[in-house]
Protein backbone atom coordinates (compact mmCIF):
# COMPACT_ATOMS: atom_id res chain seq x y z
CA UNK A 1 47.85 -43.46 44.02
CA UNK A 2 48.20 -45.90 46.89
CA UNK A 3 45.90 -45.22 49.99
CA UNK A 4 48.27 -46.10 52.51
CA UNK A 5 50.00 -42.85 51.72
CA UNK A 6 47.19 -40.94 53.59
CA UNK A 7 46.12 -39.16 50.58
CA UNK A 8 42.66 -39.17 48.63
CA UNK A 9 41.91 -39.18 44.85
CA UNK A 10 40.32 -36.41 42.98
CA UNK A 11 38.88 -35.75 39.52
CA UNK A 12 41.28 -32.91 39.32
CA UNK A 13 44.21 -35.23 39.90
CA UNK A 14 43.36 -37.34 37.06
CA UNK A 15 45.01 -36.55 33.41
CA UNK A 16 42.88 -36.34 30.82
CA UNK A 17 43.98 -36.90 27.10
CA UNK A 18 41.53 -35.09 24.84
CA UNK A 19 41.46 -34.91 21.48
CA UNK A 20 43.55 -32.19 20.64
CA UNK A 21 41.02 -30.24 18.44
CA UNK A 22 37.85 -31.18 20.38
CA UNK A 23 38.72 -27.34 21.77
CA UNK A 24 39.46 -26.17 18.01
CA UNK A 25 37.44 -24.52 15.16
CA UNK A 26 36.86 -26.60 12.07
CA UNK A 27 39.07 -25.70 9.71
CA UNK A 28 37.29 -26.22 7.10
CA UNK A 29 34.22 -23.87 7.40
CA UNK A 30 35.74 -22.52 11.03
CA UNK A 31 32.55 -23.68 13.37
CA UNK A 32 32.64 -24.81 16.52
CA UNK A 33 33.44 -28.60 16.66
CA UNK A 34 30.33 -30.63 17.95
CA UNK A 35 32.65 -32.75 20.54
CA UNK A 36 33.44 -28.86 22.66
CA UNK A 37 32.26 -28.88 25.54
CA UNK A 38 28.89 -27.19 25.95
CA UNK A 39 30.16 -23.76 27.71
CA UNK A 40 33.06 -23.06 26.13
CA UNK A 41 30.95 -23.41 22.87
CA UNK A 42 28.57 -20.62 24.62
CA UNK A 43 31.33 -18.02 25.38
CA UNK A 44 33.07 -18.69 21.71
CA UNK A 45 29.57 -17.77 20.02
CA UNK A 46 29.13 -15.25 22.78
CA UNK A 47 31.90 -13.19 21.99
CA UNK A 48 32.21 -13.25 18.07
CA UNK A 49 31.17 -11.13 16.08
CA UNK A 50 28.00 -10.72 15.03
CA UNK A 51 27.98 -10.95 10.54
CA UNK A 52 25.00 -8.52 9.33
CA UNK A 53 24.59 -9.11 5.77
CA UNK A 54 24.66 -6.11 3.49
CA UNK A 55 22.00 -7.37 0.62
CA UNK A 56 19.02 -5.23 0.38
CA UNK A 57 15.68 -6.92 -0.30
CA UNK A 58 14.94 -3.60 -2.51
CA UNK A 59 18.19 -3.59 -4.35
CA UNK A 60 18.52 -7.56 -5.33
CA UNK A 61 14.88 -7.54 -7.27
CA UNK A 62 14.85 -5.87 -9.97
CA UNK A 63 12.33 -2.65 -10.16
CA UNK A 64 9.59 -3.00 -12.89
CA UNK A 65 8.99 -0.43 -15.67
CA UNK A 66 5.06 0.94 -15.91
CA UNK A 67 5.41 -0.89 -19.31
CA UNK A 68 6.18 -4.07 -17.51
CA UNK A 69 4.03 -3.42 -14.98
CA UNK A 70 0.77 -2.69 -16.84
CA UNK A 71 1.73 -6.04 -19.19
CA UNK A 72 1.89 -7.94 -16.28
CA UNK A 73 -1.99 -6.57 -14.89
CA UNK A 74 -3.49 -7.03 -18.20
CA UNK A 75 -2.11 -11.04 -18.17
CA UNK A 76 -3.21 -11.26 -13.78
CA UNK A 77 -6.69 -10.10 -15.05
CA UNK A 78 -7.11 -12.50 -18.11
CA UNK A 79 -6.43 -15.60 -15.77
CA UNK A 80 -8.49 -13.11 -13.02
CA UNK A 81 -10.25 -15.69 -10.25
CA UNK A 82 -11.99 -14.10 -7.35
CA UNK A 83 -13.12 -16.53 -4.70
CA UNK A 84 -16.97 -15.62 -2.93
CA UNK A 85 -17.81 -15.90 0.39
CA UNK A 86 -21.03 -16.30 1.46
CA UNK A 87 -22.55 -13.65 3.19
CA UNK A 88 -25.97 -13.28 4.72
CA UNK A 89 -28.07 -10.23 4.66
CA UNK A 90 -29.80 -11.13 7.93
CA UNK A 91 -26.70 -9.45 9.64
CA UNK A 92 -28.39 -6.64 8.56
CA UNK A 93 -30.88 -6.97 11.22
CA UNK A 94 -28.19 -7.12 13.75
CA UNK A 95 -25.87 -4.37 12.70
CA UNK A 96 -29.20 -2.28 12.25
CA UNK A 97 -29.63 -2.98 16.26
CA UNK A 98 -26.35 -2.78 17.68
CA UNK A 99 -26.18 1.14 15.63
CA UNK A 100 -29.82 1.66 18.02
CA UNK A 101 -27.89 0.75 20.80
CA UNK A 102 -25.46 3.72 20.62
CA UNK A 103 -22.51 1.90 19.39
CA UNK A 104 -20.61 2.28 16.08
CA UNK A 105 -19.64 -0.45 13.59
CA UNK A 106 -16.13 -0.95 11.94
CA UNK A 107 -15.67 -3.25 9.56
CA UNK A 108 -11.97 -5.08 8.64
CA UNK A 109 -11.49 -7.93 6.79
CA UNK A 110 -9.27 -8.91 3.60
CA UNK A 111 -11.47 -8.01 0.64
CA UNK A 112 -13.64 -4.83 -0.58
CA UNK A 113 -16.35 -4.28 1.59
CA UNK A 114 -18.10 -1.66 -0.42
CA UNK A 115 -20.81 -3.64 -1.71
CA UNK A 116 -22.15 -4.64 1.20
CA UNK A 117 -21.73 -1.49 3.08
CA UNK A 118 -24.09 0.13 0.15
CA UNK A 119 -26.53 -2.56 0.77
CA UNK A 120 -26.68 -2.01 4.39
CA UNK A 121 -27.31 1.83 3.55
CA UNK A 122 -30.34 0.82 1.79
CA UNK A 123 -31.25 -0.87 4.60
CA UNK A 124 -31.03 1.44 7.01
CA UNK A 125 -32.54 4.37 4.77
CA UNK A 126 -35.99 3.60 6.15
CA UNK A 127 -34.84 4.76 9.51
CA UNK A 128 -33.85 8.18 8.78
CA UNK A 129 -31.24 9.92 6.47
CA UNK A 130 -28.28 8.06 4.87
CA UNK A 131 -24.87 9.76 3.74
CA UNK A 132 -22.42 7.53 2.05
CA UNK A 133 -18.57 8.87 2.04
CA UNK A 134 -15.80 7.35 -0.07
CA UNK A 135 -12.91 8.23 1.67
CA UNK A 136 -10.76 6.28 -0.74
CA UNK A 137 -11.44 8.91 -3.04
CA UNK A 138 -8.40 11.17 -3.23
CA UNK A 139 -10.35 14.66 -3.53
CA UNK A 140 -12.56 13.93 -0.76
CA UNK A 141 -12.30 16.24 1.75
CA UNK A 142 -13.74 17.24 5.39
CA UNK A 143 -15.97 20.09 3.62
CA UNK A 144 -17.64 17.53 1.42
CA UNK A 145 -18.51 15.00 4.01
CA UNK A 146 -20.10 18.29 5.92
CA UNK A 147 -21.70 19.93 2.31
CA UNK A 148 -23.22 16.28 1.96
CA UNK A 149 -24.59 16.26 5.83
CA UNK A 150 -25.73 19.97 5.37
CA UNK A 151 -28.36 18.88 3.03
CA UNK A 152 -30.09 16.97 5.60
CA UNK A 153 -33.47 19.02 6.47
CA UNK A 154 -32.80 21.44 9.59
CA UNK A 155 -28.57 21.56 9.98
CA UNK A 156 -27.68 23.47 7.62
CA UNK A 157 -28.17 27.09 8.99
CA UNK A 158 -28.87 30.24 7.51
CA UNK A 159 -24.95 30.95 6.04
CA UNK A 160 -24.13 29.51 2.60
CA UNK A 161 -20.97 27.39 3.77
CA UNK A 162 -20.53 23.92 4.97
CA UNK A 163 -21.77 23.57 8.77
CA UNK A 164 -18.37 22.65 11.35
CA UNK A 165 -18.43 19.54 13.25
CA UNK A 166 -19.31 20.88 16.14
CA UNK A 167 -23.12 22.18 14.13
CA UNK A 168 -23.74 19.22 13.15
CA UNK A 169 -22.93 17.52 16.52
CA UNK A 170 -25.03 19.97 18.20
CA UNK A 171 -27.93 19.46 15.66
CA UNK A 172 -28.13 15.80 16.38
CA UNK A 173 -27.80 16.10 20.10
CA UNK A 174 -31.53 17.00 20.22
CA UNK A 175 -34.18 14.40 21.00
CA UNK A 176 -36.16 15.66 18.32
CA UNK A 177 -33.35 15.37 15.63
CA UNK A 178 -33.83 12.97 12.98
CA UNK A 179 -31.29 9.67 12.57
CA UNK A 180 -28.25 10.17 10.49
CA UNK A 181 -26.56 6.64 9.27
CA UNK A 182 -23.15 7.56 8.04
CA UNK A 183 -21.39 4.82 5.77
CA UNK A 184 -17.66 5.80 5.06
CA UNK A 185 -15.66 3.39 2.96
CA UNK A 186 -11.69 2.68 3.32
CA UNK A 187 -11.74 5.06 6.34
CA UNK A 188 -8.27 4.51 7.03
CA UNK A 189 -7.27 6.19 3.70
CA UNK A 190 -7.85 9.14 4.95
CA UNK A 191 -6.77 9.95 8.83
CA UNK A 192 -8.28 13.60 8.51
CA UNK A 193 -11.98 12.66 7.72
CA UNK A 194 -11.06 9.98 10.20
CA UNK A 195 -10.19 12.86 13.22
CA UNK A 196 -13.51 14.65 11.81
CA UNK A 197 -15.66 11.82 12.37
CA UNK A 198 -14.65 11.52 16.07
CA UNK A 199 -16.13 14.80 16.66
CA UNK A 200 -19.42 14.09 16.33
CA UNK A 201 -19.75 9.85 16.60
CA UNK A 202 -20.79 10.15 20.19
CA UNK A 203 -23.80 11.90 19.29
CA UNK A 204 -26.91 9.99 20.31
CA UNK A 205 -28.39 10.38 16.72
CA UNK A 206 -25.45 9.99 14.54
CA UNK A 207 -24.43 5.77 13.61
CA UNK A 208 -21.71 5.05 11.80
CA UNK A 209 -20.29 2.38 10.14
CA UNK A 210 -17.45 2.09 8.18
CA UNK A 211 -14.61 0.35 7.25
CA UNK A 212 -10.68 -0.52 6.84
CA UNK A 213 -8.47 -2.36 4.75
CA UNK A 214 -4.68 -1.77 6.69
CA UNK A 215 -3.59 -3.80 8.87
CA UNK A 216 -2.07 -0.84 10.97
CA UNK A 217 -5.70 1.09 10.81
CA UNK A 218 -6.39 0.80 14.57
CA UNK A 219 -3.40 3.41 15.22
CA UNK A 220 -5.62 5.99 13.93
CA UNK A 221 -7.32 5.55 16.82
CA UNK A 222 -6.14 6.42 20.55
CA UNK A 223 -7.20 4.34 23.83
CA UNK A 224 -9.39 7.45 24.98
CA UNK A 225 -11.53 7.39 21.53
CA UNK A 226 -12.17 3.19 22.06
CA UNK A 227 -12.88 3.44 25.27
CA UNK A 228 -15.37 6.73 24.75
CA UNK A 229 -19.50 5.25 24.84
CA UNK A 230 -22.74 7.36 23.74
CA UNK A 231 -24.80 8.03 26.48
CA UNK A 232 -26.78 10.38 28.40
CA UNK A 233 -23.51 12.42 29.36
CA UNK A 234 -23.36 14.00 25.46
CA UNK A 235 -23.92 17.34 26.08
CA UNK A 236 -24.11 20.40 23.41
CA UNK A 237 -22.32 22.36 25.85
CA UNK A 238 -18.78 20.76 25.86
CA UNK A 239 -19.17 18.91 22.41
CA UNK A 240 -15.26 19.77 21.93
CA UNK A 241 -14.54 17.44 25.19
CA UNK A 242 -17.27 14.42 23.31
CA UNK A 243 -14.36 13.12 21.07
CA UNK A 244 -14.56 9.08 20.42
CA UNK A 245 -15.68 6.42 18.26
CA UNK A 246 -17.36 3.87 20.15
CA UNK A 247 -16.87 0.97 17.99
CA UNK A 248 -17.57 -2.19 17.71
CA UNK A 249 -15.53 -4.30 15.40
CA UNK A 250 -16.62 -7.03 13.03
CA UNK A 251 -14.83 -9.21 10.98
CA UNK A 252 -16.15 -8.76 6.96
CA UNK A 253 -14.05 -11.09 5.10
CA UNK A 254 -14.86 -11.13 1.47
CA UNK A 255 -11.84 -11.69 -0.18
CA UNK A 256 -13.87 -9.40 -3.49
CA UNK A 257 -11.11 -7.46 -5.79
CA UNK A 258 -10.67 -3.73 -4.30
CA UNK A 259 -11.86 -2.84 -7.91
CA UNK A 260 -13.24 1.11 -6.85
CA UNK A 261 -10.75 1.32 -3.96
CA UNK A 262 -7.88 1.57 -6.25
CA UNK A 263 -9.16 3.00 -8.82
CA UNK A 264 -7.72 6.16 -8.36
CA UNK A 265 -4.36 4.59 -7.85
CA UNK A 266 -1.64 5.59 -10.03
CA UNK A 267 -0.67 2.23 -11.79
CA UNK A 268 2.47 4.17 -13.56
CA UNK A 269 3.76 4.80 -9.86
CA UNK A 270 5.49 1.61 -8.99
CA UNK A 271 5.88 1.25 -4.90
CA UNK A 272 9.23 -0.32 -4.53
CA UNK A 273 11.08 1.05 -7.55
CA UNK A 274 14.35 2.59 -7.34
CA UNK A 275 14.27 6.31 -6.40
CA UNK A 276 17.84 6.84 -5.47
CA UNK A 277 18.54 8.73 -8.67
CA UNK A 278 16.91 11.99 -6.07
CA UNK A 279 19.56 11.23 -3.29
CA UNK A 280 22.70 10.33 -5.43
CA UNK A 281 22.25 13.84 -7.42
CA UNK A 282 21.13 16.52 -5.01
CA UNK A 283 20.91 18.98 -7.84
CA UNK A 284 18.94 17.24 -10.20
CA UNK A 285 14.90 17.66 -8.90
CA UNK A 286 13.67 14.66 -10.73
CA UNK A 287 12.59 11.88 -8.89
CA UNK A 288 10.84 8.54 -9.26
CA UNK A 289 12.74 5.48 -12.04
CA UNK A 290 13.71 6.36 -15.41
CA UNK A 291 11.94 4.51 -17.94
CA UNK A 292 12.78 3.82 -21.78
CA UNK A 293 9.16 5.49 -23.22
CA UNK A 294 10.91 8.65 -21.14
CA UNK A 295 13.88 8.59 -22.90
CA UNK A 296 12.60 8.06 -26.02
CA UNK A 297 11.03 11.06 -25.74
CA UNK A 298 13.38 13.78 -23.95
CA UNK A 299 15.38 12.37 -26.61
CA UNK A 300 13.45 13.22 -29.48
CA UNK A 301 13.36 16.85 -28.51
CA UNK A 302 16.95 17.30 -28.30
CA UNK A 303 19.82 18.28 -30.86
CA UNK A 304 21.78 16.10 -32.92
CA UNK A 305 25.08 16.67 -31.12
CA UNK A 306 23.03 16.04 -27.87
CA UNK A 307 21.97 12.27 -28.98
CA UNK A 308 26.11 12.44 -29.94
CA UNK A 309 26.72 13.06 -26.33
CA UNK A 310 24.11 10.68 -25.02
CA UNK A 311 25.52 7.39 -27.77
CA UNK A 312 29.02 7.93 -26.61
CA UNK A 313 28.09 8.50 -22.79
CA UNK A 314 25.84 5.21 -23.38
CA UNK A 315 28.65 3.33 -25.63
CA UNK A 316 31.69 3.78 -22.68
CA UNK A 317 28.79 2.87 -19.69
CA UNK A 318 28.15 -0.31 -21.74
CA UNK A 319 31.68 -0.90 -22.13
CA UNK A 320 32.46 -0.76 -18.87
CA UNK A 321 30.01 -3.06 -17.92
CA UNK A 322 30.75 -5.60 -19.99
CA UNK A 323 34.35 -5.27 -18.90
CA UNK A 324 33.33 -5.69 -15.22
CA UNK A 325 32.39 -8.81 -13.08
CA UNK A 326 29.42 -10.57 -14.47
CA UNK A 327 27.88 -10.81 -10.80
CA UNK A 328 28.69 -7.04 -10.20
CA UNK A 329 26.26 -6.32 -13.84
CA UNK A 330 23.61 -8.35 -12.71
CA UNK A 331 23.46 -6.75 -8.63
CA UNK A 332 23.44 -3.57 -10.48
CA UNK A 333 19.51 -2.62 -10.50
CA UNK A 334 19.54 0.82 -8.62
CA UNK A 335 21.01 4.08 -10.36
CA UNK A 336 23.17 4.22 -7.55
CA UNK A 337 25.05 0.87 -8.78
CA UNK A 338 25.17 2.26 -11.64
CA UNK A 339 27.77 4.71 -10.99
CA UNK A 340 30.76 1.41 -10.94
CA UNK A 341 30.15 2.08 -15.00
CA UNK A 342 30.00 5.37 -15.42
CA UNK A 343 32.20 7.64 -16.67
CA UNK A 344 34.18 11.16 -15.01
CA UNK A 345 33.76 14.42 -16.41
CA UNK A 346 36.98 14.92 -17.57
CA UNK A 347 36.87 11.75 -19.47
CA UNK A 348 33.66 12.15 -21.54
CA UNK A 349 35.03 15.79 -21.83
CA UNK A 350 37.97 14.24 -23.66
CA UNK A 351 35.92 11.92 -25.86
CA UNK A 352 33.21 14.56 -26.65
CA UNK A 353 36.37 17.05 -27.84
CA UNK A 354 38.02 14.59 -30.11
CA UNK A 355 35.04 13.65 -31.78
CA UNK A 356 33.79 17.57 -32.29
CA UNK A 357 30.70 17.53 -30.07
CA UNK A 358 31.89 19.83 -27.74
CA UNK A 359 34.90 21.77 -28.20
CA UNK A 360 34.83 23.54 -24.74
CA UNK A 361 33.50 23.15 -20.89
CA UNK A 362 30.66 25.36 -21.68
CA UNK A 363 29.25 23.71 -24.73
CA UNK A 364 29.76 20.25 -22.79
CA UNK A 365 27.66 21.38 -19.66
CA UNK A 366 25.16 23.31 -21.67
CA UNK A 367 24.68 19.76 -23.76
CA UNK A 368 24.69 18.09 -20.30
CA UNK A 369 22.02 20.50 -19.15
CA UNK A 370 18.95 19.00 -21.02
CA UNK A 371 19.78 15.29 -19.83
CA UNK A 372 20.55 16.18 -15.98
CA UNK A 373 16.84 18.05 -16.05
CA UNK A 374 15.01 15.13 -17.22
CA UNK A 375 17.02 12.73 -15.21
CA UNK A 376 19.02 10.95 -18.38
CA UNK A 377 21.93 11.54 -16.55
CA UNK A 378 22.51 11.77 -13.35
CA UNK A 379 26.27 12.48 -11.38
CA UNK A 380 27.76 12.33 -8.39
CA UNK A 381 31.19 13.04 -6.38
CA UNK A 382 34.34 9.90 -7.26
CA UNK A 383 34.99 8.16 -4.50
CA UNK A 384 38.10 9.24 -3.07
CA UNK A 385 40.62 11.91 -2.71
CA UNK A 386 40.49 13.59 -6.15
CA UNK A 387 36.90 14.48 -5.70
CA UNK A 388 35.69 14.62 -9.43
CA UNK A 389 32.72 14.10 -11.17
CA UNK A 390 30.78 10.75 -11.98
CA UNK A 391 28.64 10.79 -15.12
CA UNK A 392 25.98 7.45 -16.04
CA UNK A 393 22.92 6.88 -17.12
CA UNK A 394 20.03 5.50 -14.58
CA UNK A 395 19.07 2.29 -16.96
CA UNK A 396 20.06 -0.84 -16.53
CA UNK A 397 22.59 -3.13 -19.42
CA UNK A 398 19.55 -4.61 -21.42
CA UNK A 399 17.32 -1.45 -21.65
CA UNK A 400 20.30 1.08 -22.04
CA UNK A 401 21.54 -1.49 -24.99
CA UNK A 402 17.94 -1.24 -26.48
CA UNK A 403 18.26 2.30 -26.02
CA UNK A 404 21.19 2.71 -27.78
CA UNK A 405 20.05 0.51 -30.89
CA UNK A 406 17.12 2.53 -31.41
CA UNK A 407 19.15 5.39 -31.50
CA UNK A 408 21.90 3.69 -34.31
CA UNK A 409 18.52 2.64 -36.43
CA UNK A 410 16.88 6.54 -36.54
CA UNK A 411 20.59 7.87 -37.51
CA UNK A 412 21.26 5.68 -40.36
């Protein structure tokens, strides 16, 4: 523009000739083109929708059987290497001192802690009496923590039960009282003995030390109960309002195999196994994974026109999913994706009439019965506006395959 016209030059004036799809999305995987400008990129991302992925973590691995599960324990403990770390008993000393100072000890750390905690309680049994609690034990209760404090000379009184917290609190409050050490193991496991405790662990003659092994342990405890401290304000008068802990935390790393902590644990109980069988059939009260032992064995006990019902049911399920998508057999772990391969009720009524098993609704339900009881077959409402019945069996291809050969074998 010439100057001598009076008139100035601006950026806005000036044409620009950009790249035509430098302010387009890649059509090839439809992201934002590197060469677009940095705020329009913003307020593209901005307002698009947001893709949430509908995978579960739960549902893509596939659930061990106890069978499995106990195989694969037996081969972890032949190969079994536990790492040591060293640990000096002159902390004994010190823990021994910090208990005579009126605080108590807690203990967390990856690794069982219960053999050092007994040694300490063999330390400390020169100073007065020692009661050792496993609270990972699942029977342990309140009243056995008190029955084993009541047979310390002088608290228990002259009735035959258990003393209450607030006995043996006021028992200890005296000067004259002997020293009770308490050592609780895995005190986290159970949050009752845990609200017990706090009863009585301000009193001036009660130390305790015990210890954790979950990482969410410290919500057992409120900010009132840390912050509470023994001291000369205890009083036998208002033990009810002389609720705390008074800890003092240490770190006992020992990285040692939880060997007597678990066990009491149920191995056949498998935490992360399918258990949707209990929500997908409201009326059926069985819950936890079906297993093949299970079958075998609920099977067993049945009629021969049952097992009948059970091949063909089991035949037409495995047809199905061999029919289906090969990625749609394999994402099938829970019983709930199960039911793309199972069969309706008026189907396997069909198929159980022409081949004589059941020659009527009653028979067919009464056969059904035994299975939906023992969780062999589990059912649920069709999808959609006809609102029938869905039939299958909670196993997956391989094992309901197995299943069904066994079953062939022991008829011919």
């Amino acid at each position: 523009m010439d100057s001598d016209e009076g008139s100035e030059l601006y950026a806005s004036d000036v044409e620009h000739n950009y790249p035509t799809n430098i302010f387009k999305e890649s059509e090839t995987d439809g992201l934002i083109d590197s060469y677009k400008p940095s705020f329009d990129a913003y307020f593209t991302h901005a307002s698009s929708r947001t893709r949430t992925s509908t995978n579960v973590f739960s549902q893509r691995v596939v659930p061990l059987s106890p069978e499995e599960h106990n195989a694969a324990l037996a081969r972890a403990s032949a190969h079994l290497y536990t790492p040591q770390v060293p640990f000096d008993s002159s902390s004994f000393k010190r823990w021994a001192r910090e208990l005579d100072e009126g605080f108590n000890i807690l203990f967390y750390g990856l690794g069982s802690k219960r053999g050092i905690l007994n040694d300490f309680a063999k330390h400390v049994s020169r100073r007065g009496h020692v009661v050792v609690v496993n609270a990972f034990h699942p029977s342990v209760t309140v009243r056995d923590m008190l029955a084993s404090i009541a047979r310390v000379p002088g608290v228990q009184s002259t009735s035959t039960s258990a003393p209450t917290q607030e006995r043996v609190a006021e028992h200890f409050a005296s000067s004259d009282s002997p020293h009770l050490f308490l050592i609780v193991h895995s005190l986290d496991r159970s949050p009752k003995l845990a609200r017990a405790i706090s009863l009585f662990a301000l009193s001036p003659n009660i130390h305790i030390a015990a210890s954790i092994d979950r990482l969410n342990a410290p919500l057992l405890f409120s900010a009132s109960q840390l912050a509470a401290r023994k001291g000369s304000f205890f009083s036998s008068d208002r033990v009810a309002k002389n609720v705390g802990y008074d800890w003092l935390w240490h770190d006992l790393t020992t990285l040692a195999p939880y060997t007597s902590e678990l066990a009491f644990a149920d191995r056949t109980s498998i935490s992360g196994a399918s258990s949707s069988r209990a929500r997908v059939d409201i009326a059926n009260s069985v819950s936890g994974p079906l297993t093949e032992s299970a079958a075998i064995h609920v099977l067993a006990a049945v009629t021969a026109k049952a097992k009948k019902l059970f091949s063909l049911l089991a035949a037409k399920q495995l047809e199905n999913a061999d029919s289906s998508d090969v990625s749609e057999v394999n994402s099938a772990h829970s019983p709930h994706d199960q039911q793309h391969f199972g069969l309706t009720y008026d189907a396997l009524f069909t198929l159980a009439r022409d081949a004589f098993i059941a020659t009527n609704d009653t028979a067919l339900r009464a056969l059904l019965g035994e299975f939906r009881d023992h969780g062999l077959v589990v059912s649920a409402a069709q999808p959609g506006a006809s609102g029938g019945e869905v039939l299958w069996i909670p196993l997956r291809k391989e094992r309901l395959s197995k299943l069904v050969g066994n079953l062939d074998r022991d008829a011919t």
